[in-house]
Protein backbone atom coordinates (compact mmCIF):
# COMPACT_ATOMS: atom_id res chain seq x y z
CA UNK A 1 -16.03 8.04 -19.71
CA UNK A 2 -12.72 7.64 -20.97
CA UNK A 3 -11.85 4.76 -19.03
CA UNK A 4 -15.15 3.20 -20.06
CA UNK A 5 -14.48 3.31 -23.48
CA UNK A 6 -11.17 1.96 -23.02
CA UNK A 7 -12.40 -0.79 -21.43
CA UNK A 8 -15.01 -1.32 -23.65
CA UNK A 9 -12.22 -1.34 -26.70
CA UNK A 10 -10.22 -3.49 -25.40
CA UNK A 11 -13.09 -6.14 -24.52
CA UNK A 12 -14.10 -6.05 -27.96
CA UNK A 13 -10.76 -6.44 -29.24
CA UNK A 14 -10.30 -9.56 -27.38
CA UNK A 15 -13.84 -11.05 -27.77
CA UNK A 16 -12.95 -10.35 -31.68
CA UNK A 17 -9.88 -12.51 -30.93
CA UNK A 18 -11.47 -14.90 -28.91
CA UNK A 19 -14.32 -15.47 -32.33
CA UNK A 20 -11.59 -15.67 -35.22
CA UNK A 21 -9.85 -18.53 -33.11
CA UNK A 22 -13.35 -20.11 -32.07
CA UNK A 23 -14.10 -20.73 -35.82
CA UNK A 24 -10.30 -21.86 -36.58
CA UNK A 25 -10.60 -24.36 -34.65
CA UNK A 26 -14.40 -25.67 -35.52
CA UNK A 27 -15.72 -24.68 -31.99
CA UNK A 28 -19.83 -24.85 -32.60
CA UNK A 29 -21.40 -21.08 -32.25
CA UNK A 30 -17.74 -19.26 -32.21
CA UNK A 31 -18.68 -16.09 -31.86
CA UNK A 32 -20.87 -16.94 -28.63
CA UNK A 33 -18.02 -19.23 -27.44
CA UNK A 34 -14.82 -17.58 -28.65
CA UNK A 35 -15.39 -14.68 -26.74
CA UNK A 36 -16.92 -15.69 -24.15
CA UNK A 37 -14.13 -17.83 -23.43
CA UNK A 38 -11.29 -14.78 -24.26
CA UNK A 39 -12.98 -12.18 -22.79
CA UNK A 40 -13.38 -14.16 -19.38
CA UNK A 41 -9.74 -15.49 -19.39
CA UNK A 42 -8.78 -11.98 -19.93
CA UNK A 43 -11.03 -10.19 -16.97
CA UNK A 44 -10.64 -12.67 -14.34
CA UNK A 45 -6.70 -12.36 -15.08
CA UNK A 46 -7.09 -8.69 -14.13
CA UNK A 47 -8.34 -6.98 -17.47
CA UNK A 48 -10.86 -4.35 -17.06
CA UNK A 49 -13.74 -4.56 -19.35
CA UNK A 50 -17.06 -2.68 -20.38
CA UNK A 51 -19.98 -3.20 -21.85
CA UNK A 52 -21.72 0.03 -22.78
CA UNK A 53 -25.47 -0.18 -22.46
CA UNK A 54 -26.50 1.17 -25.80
CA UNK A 55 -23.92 -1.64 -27.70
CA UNK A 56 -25.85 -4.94 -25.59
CA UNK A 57 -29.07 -3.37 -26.63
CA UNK A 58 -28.34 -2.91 -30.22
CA UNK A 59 -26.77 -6.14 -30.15
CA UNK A 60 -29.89 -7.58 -29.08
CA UNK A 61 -32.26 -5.79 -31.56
CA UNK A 62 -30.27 -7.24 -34.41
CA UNK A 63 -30.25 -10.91 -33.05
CA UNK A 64 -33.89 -10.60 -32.54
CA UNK A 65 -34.63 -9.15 -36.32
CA UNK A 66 -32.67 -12.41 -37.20
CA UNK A 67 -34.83 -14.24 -35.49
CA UNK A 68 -37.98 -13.20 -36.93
CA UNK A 69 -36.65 -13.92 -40.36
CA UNK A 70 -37.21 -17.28 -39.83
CA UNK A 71 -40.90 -17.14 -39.50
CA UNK A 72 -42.46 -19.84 -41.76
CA UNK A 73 -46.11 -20.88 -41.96
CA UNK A 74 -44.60 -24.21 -41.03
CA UNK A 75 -43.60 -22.45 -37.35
CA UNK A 76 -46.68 -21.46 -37.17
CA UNK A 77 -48.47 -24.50 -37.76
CA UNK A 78 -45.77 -26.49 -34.96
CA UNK A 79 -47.46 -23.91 -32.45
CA UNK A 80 -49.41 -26.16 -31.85
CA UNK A 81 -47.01 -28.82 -30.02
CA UNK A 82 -45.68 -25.96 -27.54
CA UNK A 83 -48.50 -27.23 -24.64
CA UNK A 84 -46.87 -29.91 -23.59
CA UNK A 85 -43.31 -28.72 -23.55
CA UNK A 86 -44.25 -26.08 -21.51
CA UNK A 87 -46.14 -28.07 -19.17
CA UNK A 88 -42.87 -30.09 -18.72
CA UNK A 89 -40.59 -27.00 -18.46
CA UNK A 90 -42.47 -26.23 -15.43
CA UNK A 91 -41.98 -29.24 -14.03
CA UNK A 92 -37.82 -29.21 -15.14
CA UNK A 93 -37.70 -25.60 -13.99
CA UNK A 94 -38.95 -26.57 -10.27
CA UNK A 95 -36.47 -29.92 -10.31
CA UNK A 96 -33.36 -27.62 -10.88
CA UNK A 97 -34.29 -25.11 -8.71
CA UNK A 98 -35.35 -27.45 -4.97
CA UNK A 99 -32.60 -30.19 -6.35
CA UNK A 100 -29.89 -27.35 -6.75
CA UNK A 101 -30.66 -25.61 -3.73
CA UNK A 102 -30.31 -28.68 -1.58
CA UNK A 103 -27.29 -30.00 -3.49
CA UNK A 104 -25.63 -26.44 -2.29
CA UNK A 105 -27.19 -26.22 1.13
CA UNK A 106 -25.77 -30.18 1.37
CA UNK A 107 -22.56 -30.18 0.10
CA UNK A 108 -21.11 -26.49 0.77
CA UNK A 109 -23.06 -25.62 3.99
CA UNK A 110 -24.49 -22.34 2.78
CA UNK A 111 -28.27 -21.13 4.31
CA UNK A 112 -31.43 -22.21 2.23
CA UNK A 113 -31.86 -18.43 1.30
CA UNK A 114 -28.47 -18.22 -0.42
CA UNK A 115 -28.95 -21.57 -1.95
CA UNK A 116 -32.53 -21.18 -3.19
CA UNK A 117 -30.96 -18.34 -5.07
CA UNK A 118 -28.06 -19.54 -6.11
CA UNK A 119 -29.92 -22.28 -7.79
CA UNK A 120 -32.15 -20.52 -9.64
CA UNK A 121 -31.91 -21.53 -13.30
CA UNK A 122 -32.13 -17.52 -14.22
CA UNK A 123 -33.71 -14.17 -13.77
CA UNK A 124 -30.48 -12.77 -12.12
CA UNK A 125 -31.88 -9.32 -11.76
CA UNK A 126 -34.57 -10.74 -9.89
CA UNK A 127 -32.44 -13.04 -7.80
CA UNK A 128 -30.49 -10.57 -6.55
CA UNK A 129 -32.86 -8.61 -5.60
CA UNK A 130 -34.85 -10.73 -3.40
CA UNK A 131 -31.01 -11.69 -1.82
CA UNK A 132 -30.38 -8.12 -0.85
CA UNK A 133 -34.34 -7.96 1.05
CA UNK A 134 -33.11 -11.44 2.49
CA UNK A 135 -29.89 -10.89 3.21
CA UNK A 136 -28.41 -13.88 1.52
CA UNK A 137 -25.02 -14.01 0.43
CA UNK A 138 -25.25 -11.96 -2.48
CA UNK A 139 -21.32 -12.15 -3.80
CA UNK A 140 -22.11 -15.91 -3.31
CA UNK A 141 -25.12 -15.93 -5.65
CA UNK A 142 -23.65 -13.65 -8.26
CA UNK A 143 -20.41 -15.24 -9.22
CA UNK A 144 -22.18 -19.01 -9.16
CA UNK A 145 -25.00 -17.76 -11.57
CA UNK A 146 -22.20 -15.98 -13.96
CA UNK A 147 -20.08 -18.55 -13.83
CA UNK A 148 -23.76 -20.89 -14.42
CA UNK A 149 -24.34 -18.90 -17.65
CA UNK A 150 -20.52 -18.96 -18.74
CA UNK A 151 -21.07 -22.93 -18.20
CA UNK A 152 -24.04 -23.61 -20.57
CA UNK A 153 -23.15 -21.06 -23.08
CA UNK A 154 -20.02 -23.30 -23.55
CA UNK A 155 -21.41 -26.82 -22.99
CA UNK A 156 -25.09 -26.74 -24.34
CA UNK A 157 -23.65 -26.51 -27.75
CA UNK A 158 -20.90 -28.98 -27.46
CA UNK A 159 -24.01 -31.07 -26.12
CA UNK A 160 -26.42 -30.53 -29.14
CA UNK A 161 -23.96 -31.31 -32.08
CA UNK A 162 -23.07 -33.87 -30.07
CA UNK A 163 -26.34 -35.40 -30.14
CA UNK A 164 -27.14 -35.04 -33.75
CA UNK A 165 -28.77 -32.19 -36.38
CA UNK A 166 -31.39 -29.84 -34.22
CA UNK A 167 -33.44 -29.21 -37.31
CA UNK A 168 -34.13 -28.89 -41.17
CA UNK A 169 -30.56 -26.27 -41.72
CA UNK A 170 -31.90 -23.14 -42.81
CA UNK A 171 -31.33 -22.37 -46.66
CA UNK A 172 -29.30 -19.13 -47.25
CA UNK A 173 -31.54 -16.22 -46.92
CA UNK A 174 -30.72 -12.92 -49.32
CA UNK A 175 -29.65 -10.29 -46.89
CA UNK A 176 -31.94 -6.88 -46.16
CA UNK A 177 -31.90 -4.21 -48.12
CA UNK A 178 -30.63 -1.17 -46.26
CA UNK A 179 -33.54 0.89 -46.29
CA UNK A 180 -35.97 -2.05 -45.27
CA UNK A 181 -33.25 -3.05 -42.42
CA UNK A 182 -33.01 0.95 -41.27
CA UNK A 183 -36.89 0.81 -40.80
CA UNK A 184 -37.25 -2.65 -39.44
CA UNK A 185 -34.23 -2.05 -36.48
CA UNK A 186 -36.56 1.36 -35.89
CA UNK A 187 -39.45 0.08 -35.36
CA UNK A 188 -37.84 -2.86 -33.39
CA UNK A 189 -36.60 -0.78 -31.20
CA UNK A 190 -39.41 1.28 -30.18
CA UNK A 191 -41.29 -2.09 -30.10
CA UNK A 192 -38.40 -3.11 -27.97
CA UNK A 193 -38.53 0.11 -25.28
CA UNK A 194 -42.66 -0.76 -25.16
CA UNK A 195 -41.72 -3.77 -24.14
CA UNK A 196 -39.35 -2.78 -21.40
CA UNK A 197 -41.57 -0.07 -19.48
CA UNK A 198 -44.29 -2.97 -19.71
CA UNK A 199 -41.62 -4.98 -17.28
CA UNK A 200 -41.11 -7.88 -20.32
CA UNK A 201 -37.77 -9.63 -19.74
CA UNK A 202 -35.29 -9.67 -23.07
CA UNK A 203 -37.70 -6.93 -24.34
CA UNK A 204 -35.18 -5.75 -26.91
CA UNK A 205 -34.77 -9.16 -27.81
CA UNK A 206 -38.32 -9.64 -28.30
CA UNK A 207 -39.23 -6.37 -29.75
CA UNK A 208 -36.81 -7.34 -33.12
CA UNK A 209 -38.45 -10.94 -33.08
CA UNK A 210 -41.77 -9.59 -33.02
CA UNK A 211 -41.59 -6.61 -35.64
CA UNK A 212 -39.34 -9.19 -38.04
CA UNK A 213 -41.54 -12.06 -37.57
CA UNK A 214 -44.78 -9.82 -38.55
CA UNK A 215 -43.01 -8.09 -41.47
CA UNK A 216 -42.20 -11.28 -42.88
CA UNK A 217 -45.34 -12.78 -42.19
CA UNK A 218 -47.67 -10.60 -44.13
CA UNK A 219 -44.63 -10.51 -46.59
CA UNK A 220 -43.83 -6.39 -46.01
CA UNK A 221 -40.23 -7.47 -46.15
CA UNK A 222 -37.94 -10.63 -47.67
CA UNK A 223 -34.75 -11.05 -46.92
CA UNK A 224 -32.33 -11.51 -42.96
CA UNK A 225 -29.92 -9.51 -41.61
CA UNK A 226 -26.93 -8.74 -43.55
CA UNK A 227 -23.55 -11.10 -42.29
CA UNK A 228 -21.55 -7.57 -42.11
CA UNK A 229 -24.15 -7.20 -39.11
CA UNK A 230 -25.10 -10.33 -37.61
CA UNK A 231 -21.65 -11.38 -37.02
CA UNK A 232 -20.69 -8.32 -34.92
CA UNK A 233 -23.85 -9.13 -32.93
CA UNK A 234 -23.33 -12.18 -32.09
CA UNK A 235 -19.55 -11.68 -31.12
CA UNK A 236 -21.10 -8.80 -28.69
CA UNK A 237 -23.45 -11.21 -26.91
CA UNK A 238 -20.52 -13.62 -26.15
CA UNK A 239 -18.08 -10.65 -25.31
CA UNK A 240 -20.93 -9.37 -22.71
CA UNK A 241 -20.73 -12.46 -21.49
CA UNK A 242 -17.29 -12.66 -20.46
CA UNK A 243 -17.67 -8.65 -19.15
CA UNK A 244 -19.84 -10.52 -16.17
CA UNK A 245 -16.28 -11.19 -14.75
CA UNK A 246 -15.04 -8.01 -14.74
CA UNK A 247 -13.08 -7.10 -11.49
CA UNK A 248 -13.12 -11.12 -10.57
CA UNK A 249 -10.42 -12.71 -9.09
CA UNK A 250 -9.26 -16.36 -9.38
CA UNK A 251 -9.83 -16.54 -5.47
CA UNK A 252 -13.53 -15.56 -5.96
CA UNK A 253 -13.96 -17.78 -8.70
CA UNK A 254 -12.66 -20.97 -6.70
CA UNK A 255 -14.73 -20.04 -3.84
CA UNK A 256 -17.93 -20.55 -6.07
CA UNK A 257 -16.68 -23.13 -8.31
CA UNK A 258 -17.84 -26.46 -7.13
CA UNK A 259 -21.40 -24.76 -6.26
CA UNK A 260 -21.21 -23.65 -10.58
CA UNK A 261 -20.32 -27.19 -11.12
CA UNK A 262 -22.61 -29.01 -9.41
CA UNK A 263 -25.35 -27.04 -10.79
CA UNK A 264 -24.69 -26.79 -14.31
CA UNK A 265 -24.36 -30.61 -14.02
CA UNK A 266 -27.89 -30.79 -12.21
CA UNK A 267 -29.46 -28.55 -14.46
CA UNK A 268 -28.34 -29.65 -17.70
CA UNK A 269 -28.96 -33.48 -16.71
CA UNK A 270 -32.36 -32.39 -16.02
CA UNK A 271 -33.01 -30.74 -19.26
CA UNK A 272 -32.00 -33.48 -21.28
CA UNK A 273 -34.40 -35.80 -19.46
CA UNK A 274 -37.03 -33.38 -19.86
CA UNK A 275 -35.67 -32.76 -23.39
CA UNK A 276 -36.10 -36.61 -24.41
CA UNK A 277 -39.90 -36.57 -22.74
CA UNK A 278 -40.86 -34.01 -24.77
CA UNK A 279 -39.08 -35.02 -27.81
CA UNK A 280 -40.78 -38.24 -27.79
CA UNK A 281 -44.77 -36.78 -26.71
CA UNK A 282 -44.53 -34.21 -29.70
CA UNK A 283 -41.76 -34.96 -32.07
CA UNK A 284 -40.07 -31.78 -31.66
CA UNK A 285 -36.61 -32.25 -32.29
CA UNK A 286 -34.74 -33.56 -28.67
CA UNK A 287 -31.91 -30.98 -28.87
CA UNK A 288 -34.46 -27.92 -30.06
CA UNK A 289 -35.88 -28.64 -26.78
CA UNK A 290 -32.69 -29.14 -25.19
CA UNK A 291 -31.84 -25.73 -25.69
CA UNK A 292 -35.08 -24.38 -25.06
CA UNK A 293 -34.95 -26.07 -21.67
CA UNK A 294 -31.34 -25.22 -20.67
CA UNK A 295 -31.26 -22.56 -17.88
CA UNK A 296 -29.28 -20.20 -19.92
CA UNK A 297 -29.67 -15.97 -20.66
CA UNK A 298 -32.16 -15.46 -22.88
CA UNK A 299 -30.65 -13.61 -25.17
CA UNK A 300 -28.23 -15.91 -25.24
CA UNK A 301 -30.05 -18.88 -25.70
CA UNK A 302 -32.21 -17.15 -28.05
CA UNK A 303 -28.94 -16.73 -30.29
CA UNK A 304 -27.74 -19.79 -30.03
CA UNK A 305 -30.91 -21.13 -31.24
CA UNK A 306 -30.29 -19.24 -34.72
CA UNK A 307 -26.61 -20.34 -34.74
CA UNK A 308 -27.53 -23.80 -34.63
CA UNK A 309 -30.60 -24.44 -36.79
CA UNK A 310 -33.43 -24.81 -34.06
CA UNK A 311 -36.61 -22.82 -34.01
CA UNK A 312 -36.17 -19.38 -32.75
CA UNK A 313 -38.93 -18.59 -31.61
CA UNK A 314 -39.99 -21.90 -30.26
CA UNK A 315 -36.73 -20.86 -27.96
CA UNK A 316 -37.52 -17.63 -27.10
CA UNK A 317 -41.34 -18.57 -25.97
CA UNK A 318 -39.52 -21.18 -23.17
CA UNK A 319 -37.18 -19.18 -21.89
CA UNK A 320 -38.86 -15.76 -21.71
CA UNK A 321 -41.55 -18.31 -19.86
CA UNK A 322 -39.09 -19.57 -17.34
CA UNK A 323 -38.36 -16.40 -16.11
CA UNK A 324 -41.87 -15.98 -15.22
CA UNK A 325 -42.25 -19.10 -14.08
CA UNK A 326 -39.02 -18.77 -11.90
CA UNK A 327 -41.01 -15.43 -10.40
CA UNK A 328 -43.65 -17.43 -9.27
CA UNK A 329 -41.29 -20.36 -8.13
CA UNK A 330 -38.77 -18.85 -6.23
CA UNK A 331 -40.17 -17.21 -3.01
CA UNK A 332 -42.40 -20.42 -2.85
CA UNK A 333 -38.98 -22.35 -2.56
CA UNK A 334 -37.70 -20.00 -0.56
CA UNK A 335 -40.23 -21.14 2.32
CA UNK A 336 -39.36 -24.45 2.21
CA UNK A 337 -36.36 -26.08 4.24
């Protein structure tokens, strides 16, 4: 336990680190990227770190409340567009997945199995579960889909304020008072432990976004979540990010890195094209779509969403989607050569 929490300290410390240089510098989303980027420099260069359970989910409940504040009848009413993006995230979720898997079983010689799952755009847990029944090359599979995930969180922003605003910036919002807040992160997360018995991926994620969006819907409470919060919140997601690397090794790393590379380029080329389709069908904003598309975590997708001005929950729906999609998707690809 000690060691934990030393661990744990000291990844916090760095990811802290990692955020106040992000935002010197004018990185977009620094406190996903900043220490992201520290904290995995750090582990892979023999660093122990720790991510304690209870700090992800908290993290999570917050960035979900934060989420929900941005509920306006206006989202509701673009509800309305989501059919046809999701019809053609299906489609962009199977392209990743059969291209990917044949780019790796191509170009690095690895079984179908192990490259089915390697190129999954997602739902690690699940993944690597069907590679252990399989016996694919599960060390493989996990470092390419961390080092997948390290990828987009770092690029897909770069991407989107490269390619213009996502949507209308959101107006300063007066923060939460404390005893509203106290209830709301509560009740988000019993909503939130519901959620996760029921088998619902991000459900601590969700639960927030759901209990914020309806409090602010029928107008119970005004107000986001306080910047002496968020902040903290968001530099946890992008520290638990770089905690996927802990015990790594630069040989590992190497080992996987042209597979990471070659998919993150697959996978985000197909998103944009999918992104533009859609974009131009519905109107949605291309790089809202682009990161609702991208084959990133969910929470941290989710997060970036609210960093960067695009519909949260517009994000959220797609992504909590591909992962079910991706359970139907996978063993079907899986019996294919």
């Amino acid at each position: 336990m000690q060691d934990e929490a030393v661990r744990t300290i000291r990844a916090l410390v760095i990811g802290a680190i990692g955020g106040v240089a992000a935002w010197l510098v004018g990185l977009p989303a620094p406190m996903l990227m900043g220490p992201a980027i520290s904290v995995t420099i750090a582990a892979v260069s023999g660093q122990r770190m720790h991510m304690p359970v209870w700090l992800r989910d908290s993290a999570f409940v917050i960035i979900g409340i934060g989420m929900g504040a941005g509920v306006t009848p206006e989202t509701l009413q673009a509800v309305r567009t989501w059919p046809a993006s999701i019809a053609f995230l299906i489609v962009v979720v199977a392209a990743i997945l059969v291209a990917g898997a044949a780019a790796v079983a191509w170009l690095f010689g690895k079984d179908w199995r192990t490259s089915v799952l390697a190129a999954s755009p997602g739902h690690l847990s699940y993944v690597l579960g069907l590679g252990v029944e399989m016996r694919a090359d599960i060390g493989f599979v996990t470092v390419v889909q961390s080092l997948r995930l390290l990828a987009l969180t770092l690029l897909v922003p770069v991407v989107v304020v490269m390619g213009g605003q996502v949507g209308t910036p959101s107006l300063p919002v007066a923060p939460l008072a404390l005893i509203p807040l106290a209830l709301c992160i509560l009740a988000s997360g019993v909503s939130g432990m519901i959620l996760a018995r029921l088998g619902v991926p991000a459900a601590l994620l969700l639960g927030g976004m759901f209990v914020s969006s309806f409090a602010h819907g029928i107008g119970l409470i005004h107000g986001g979540v306080p910047g002496w919060l968020a902040l903290p919140a968001f530099g946890v997601m992008g520290t638990l990010i770089g905690t996927r690397f802990d015990g790594a090794r630069w040989a590992v790393l190497r080992s996987a890195l042209g597979a990471s590379v070659v998919l993150t380029g697959l996978s985000v080329g197909i998103a944009i094209i999918g992104a533009f389709m859609v974009a131009w069908l519905t109107d949605l904003p291309t790089m809202q779509v682009l990161i609702a598309f991208a084959p990133g975590g969910v929470e941290t997708m989710a997060a970036m969403a609210v960093l960067l001005d695009a519909d949260p929950a517009f994000v959220a729906a797609h992504h909590v989607l591909r992962l079910f999609v991706l359970t139907a998707l996978v063993p079907l690809a899986l019996r294919l050569r």
